[in-house]
N, C-alpha and C. Protein backbone atom coordinates (compact mmCIF):
# COMPACT_ATOMS: atom_id res chain seq x y z
N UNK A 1 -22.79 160.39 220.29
CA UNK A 1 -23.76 161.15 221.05
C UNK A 1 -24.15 160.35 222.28
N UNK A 2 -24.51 160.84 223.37
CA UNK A 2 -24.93 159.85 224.78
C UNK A 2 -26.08 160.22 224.77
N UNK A 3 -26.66 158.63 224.64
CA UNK A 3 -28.12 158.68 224.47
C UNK A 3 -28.77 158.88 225.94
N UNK A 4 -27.61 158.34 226.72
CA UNK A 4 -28.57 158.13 228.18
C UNK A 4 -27.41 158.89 229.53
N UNK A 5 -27.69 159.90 230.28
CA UNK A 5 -26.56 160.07 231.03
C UNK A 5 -27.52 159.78 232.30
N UNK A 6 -26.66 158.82 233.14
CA UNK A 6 -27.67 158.82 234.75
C UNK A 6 -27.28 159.87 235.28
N UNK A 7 -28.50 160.45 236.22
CA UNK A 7 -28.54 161.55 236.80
C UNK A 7 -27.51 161.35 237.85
N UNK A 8 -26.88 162.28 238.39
CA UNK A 8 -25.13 162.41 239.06
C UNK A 8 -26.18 161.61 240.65
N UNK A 9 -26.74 161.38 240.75
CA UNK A 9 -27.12 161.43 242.59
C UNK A 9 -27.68 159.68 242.38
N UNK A 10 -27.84 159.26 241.28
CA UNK A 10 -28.07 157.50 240.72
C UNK A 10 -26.58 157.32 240.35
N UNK A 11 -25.52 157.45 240.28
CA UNK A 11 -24.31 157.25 239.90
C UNK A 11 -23.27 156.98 240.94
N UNK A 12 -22.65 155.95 241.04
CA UNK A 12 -21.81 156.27 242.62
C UNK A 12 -20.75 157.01 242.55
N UNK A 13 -20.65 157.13 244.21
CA UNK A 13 -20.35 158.98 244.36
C UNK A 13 -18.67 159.24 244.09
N UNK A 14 -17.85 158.30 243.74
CA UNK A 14 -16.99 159.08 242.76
C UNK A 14 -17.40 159.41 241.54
N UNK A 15 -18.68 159.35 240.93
CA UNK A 15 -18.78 159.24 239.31
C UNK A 15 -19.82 160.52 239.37
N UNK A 16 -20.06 161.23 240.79
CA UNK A 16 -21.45 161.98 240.55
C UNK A 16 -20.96 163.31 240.31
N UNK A 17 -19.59 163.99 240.14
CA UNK A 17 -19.64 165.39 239.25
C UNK A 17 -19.25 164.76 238.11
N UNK A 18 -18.94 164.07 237.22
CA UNK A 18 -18.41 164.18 236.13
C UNK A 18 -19.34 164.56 235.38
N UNK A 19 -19.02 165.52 234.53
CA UNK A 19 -19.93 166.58 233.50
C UNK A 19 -20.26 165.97 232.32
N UNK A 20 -20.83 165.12 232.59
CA UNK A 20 -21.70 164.37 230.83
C UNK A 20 -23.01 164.47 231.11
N UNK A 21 -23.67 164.43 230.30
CA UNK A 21 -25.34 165.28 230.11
C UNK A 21 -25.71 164.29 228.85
N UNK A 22 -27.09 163.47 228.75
CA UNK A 22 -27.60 163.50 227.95
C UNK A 22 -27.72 163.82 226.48
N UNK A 23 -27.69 163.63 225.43
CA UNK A 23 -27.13 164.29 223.82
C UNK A 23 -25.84 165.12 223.92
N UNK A 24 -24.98 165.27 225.04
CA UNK A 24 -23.56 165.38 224.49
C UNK A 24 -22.68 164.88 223.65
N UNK A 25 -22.40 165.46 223.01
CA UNK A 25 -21.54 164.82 222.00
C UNK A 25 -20.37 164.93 222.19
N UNK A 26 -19.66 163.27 222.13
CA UNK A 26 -18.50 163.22 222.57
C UNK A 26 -16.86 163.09 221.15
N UNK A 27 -16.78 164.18 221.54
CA UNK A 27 -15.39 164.34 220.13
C UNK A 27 -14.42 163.60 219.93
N UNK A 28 -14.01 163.27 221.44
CA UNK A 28 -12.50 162.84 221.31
C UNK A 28 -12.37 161.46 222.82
N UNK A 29 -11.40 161.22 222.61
CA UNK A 29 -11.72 160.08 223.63
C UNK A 29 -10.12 160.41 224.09
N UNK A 30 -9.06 160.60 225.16
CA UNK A 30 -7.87 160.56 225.40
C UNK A 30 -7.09 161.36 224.10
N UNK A 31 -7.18 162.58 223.62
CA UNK A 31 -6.84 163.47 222.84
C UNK A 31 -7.06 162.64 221.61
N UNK A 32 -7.58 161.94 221.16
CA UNK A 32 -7.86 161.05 219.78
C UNK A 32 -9.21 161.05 219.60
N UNK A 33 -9.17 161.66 218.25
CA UNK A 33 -10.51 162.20 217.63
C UNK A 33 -11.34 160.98 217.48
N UNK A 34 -12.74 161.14 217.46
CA UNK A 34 -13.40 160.04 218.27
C UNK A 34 -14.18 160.09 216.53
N UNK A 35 -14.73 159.01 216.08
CA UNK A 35 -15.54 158.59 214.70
C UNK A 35 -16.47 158.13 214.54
N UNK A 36 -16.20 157.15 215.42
CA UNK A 36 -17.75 156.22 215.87
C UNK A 36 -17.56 155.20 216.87
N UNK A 37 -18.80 154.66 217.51
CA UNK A 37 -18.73 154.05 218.90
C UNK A 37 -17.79 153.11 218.88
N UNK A 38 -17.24 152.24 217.87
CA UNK A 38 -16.13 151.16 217.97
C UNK A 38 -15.16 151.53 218.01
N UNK A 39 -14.88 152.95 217.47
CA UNK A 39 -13.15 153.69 218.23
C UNK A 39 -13.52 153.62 219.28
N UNK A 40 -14.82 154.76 219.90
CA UNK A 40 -14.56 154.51 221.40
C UNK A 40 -14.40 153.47 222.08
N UNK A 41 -15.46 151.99 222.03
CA UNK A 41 -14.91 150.89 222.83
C UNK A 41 -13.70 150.49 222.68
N UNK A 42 -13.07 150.50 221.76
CA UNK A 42 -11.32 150.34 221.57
C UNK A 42 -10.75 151.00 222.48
N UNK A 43 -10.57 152.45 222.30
CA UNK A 43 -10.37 153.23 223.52
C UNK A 43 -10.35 152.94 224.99
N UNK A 44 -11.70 152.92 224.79
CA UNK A 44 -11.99 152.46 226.52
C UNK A 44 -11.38 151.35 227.18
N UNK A 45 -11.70 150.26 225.76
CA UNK A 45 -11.23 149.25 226.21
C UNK A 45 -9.61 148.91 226.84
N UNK A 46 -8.91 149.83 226.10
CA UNK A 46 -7.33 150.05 226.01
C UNK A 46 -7.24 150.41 227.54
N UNK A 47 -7.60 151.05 227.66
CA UNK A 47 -7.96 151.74 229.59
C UNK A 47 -7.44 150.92 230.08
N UNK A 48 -6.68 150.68 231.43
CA UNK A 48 -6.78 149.56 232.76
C UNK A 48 -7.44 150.65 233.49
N UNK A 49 -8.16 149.58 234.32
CA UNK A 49 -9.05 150.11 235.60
C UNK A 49 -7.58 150.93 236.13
N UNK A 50 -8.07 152.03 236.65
CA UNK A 50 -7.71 153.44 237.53
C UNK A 50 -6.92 154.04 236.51
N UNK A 51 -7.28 154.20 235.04
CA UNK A 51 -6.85 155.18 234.06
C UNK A 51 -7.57 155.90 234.62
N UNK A 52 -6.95 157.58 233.90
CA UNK A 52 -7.83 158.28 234.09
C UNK A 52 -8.23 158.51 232.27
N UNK A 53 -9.53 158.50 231.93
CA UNK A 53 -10.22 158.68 230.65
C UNK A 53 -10.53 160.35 230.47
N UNK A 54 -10.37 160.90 229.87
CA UNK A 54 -11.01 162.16 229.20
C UNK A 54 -11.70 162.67 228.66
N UNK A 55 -12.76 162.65 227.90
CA UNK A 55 -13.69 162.94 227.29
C UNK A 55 -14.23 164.40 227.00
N UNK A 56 -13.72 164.49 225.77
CA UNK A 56 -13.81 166.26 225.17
C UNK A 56 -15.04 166.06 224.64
N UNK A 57 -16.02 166.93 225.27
CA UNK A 57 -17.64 167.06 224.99
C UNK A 57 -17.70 168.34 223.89
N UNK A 58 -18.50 167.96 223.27
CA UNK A 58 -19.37 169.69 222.89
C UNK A 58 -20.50 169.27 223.14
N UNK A 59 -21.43 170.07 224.12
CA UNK A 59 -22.59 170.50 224.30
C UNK A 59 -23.06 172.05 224.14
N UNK A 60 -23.88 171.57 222.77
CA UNK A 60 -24.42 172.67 222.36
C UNK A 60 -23.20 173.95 221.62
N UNK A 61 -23.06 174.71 221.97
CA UNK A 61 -21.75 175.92 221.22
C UNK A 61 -20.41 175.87 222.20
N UNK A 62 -20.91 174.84 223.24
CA UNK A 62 -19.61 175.01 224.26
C UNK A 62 -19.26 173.62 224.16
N UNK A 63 -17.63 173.93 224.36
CA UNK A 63 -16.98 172.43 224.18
C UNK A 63 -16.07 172.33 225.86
N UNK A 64 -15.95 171.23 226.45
CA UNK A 64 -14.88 170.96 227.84
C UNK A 64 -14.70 169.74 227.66
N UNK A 65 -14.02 169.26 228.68
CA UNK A 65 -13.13 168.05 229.22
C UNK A 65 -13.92 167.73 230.42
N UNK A 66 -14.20 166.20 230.26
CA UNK A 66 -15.03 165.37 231.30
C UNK A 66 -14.14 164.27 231.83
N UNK A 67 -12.92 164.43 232.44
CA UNK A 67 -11.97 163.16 233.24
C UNK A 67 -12.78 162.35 233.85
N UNK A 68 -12.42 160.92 233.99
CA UNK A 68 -13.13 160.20 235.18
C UNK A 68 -12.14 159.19 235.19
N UNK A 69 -12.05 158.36 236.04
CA UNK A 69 -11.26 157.39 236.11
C UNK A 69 -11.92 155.94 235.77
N UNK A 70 -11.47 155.05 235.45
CA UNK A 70 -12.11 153.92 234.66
C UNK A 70 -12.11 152.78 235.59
N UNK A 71 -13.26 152.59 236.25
CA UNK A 71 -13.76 151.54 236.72
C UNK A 71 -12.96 150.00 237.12
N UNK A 72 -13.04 148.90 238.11
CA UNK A 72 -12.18 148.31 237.79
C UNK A 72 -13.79 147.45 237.38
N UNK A 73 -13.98 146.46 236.62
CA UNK A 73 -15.24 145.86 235.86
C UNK A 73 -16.28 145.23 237.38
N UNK A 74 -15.05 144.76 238.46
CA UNK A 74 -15.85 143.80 239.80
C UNK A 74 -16.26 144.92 240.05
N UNK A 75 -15.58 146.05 240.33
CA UNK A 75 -16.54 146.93 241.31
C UNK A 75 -17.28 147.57 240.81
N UNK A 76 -18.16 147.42 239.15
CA UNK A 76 -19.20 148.41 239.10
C UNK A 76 -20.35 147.98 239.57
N UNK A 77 -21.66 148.56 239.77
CA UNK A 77 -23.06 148.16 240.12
C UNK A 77 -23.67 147.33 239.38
N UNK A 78 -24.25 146.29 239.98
CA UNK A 78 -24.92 145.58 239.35
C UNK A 78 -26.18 145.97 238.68
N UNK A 79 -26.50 145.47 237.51
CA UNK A 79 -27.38 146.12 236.61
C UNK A 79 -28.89 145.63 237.29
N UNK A 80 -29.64 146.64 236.94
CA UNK A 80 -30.90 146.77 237.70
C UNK A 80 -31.78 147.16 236.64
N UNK A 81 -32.94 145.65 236.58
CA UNK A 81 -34.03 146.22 235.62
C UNK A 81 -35.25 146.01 235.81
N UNK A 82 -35.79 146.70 235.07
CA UNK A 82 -37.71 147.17 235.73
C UNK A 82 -38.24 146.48 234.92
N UNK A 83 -39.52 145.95 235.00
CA UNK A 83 -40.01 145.45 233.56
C UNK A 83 -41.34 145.49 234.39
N UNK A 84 -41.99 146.13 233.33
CA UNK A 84 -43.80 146.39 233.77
C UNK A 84 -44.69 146.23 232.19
N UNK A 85 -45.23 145.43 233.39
CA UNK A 85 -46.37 144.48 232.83
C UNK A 85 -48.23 146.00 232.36
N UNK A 86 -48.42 146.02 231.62
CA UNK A 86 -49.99 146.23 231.32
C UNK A 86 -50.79 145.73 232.04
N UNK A 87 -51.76 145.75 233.16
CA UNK A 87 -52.72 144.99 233.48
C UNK A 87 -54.15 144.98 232.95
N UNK A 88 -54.89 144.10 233.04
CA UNK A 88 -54.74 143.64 232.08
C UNK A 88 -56.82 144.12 232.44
């Protein structure tokens, strides 16, 4: 299930149509039925940067195909975090 999908316009802009949503549930990973998150990192992992990945969703009663191409690791965004304090 995807606990977290960034909104398409926070995502860089080859990554901002790909159709993943929040609590989608993801079936299959490259036509191979998906079980639990350590198939998928296997999966993924199997990838070289400029695969293209697949991802057969069901959301909700409807099921599609979410392609994207797989990252090469230098060029993703650097991680960005907030941390807020209570005052006090």
């Amino acid at each position: 299930k995807v606990v977290h999908a960034m909104p398409a316009g926070a995502r860089p802009k080859k990554y901002a149509d790909i159709d993943i949503r929040t609590n989608d549930l993801v079936l299959m990973v490259n036509a191979k039925p998906l079980r639990s998150a350590e198939v998928f990192r296997k999966l993924y992992d199997a990838a070289a940067p400029g695969d293209t990945i697949t991802l057969g969703i069901r959301r909700g009663e409807q099921l599609h195909l979410a392609p994207f191409v797989k990252m090469d690791p230098k060029d993703m965004p650097k991680d960005r975090k907030i941390i807020m304090k209570k005052r006090d």
